[in-house]
N, C-alpha and C. Protein backbone atom coordinates (compact mmCIF):
# COMPACT_ATOMS: atom_id res chain seq x y z
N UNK A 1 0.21 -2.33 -12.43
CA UNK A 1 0.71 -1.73 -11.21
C UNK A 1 0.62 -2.77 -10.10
N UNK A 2 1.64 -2.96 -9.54
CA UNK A 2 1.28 -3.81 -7.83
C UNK A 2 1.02 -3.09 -6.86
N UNK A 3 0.60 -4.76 -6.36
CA UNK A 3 -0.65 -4.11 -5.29
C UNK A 3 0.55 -3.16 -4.50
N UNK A 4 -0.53 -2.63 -3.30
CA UNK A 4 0.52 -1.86 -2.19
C UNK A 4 1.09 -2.70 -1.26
N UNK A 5 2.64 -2.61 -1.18
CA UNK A 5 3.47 -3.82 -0.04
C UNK A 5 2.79 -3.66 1.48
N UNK A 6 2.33 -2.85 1.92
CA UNK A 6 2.22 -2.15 3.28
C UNK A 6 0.52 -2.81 3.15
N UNK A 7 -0.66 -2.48 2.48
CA UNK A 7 -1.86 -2.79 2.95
C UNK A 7 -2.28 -4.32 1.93
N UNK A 8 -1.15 -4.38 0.64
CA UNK A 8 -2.10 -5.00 -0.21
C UNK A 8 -3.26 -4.38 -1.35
N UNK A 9 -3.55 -3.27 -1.11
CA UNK A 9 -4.75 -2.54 -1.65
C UNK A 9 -3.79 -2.35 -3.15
N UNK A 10 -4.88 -2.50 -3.97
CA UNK A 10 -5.10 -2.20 -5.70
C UNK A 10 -5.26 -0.90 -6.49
N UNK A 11 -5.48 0.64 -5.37
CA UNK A 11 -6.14 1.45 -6.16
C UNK A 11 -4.99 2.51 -5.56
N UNK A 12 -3.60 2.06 -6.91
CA UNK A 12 -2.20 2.96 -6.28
C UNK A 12 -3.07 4.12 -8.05
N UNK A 13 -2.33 4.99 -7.53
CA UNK A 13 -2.29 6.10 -8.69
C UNK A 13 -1.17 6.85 -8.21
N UNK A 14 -0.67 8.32 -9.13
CA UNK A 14 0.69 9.33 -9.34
C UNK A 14 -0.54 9.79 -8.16
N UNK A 15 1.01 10.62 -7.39
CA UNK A 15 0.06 12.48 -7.02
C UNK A 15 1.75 12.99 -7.33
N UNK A 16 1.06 14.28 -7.13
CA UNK A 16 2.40 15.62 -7.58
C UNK A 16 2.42 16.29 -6.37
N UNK A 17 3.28 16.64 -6.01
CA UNK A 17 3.61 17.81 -4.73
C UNK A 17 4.62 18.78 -5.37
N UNK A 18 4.85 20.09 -4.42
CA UNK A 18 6.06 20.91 -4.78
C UNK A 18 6.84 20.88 -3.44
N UNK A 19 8.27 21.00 -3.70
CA UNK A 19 9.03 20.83 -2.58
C UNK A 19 9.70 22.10 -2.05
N UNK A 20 9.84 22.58 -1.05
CA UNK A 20 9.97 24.08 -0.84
C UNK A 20 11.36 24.54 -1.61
N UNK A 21 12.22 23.88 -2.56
CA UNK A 21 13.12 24.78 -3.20
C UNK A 21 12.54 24.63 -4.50
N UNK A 22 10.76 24.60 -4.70
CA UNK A 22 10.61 24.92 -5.70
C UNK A 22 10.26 24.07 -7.25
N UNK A 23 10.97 22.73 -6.89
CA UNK A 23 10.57 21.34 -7.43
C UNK A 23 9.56 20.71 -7.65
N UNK A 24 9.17 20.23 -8.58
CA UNK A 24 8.22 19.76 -9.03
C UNK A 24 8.16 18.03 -8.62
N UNK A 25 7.52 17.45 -7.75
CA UNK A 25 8.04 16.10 -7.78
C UNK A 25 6.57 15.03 -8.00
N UNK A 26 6.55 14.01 -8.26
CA UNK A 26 5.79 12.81 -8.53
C UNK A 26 5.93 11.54 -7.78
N UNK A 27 5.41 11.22 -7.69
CA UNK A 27 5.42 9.26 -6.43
C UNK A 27 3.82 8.94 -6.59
N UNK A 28 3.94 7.68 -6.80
CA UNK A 28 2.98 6.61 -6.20
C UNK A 28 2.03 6.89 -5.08
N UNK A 29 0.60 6.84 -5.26
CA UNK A 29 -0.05 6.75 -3.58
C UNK A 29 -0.76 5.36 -3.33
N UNK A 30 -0.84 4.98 -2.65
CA UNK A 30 -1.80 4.28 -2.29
C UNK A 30 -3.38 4.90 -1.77
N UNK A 31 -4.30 4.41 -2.25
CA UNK A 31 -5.68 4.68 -1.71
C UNK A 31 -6.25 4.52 -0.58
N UNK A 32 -5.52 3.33 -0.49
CA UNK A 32 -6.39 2.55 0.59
C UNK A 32 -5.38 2.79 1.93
N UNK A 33 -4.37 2.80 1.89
CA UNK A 33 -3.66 3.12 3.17
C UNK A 33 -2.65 4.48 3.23
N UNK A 34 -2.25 5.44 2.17
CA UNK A 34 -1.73 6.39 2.23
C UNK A 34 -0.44 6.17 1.90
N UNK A 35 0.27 4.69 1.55
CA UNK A 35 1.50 4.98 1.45
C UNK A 35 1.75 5.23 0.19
N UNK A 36 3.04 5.76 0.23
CA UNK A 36 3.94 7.02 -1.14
C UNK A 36 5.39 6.92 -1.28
N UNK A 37 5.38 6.87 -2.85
CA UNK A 37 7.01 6.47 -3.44
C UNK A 37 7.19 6.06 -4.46
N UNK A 38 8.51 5.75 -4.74
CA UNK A 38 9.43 6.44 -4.74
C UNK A 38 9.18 7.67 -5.37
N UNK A 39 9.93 8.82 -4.69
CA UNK A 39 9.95 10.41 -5.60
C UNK A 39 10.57 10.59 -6.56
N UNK A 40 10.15 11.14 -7.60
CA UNK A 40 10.82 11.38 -8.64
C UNK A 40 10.95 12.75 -8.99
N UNK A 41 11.74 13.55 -8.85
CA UNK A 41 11.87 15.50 -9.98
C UNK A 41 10.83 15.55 -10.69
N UNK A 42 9.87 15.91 -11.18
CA UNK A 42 9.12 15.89 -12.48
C UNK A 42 9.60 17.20 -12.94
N UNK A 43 9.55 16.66 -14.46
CA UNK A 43 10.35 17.48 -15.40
C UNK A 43 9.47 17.49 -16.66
N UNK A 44 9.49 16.08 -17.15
CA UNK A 44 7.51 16.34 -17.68
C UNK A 44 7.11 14.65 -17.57
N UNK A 45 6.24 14.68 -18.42
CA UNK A 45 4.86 13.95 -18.29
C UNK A 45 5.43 12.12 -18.15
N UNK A 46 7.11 11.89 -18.82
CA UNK A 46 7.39 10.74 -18.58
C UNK A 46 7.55 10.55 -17.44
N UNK A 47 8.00 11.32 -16.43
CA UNK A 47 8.59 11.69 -14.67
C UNK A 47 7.32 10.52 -14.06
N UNK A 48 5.89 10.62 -14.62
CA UNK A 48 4.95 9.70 -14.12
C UNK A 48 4.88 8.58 -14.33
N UNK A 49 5.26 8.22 -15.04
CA UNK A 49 6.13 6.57 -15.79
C UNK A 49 7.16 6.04 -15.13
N UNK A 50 7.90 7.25 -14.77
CA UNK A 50 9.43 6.95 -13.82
C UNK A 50 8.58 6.29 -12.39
N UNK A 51 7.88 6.82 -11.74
CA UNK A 51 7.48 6.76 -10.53
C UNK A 51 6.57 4.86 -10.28
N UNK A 52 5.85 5.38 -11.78
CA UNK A 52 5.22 3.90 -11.65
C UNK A 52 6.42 2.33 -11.78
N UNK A 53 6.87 2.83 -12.59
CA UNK A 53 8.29 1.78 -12.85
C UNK A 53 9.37 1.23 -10.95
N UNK A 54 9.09 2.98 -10.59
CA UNK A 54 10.11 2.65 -9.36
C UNK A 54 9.50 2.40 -7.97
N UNK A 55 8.00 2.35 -8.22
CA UNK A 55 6.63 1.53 -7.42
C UNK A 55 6.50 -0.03 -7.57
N UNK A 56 6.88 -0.17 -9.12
CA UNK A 56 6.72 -1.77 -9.04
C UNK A 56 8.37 -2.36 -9.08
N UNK A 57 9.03 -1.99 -9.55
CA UNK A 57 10.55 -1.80 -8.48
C UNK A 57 10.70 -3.01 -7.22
N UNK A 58 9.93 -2.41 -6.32
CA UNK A 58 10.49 -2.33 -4.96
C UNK A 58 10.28 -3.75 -4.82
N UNK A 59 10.58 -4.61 -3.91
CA UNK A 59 10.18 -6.02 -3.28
C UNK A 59 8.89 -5.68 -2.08
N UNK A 60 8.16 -7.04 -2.46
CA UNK A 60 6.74 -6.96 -1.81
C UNK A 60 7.12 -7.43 -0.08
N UNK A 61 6.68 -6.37 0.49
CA UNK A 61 6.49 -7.08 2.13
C UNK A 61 5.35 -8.53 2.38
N UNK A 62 4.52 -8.23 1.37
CA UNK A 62 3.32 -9.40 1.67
C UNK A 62 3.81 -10.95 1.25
């Protein structure tokens, strides 16, 4: 996993939320500074794979 673009910090993990029409969704957090992404639908258990893939994805600000 890479680090977080925004603090640098090492300790990203999934969280899950529900979205008010009912959706199940998944993204990236950061620990150390709160940031979150990309969202993904979760639909099942690969949806958390999707998220990590589209976390290390992105281009680094640092």
């Amino acid at each position: 996993m890479k680090n977080c673009p925004f603090c640098g910090g090492n300790e990203i993990g999934p969280c899950w939320n529900t979205r008010q029409d009912g959706n199940e969704i998944t993204m990236m957090f950061c620990n150390s500074c709160g940031a979150t992404g990309p969202v993904v639908i979760y639909k099942t258990s690969d949806d958390e794979n999707r998220s990590a893939k589209a976390w290390n994805k992105r281009h680094n600000l640092m």
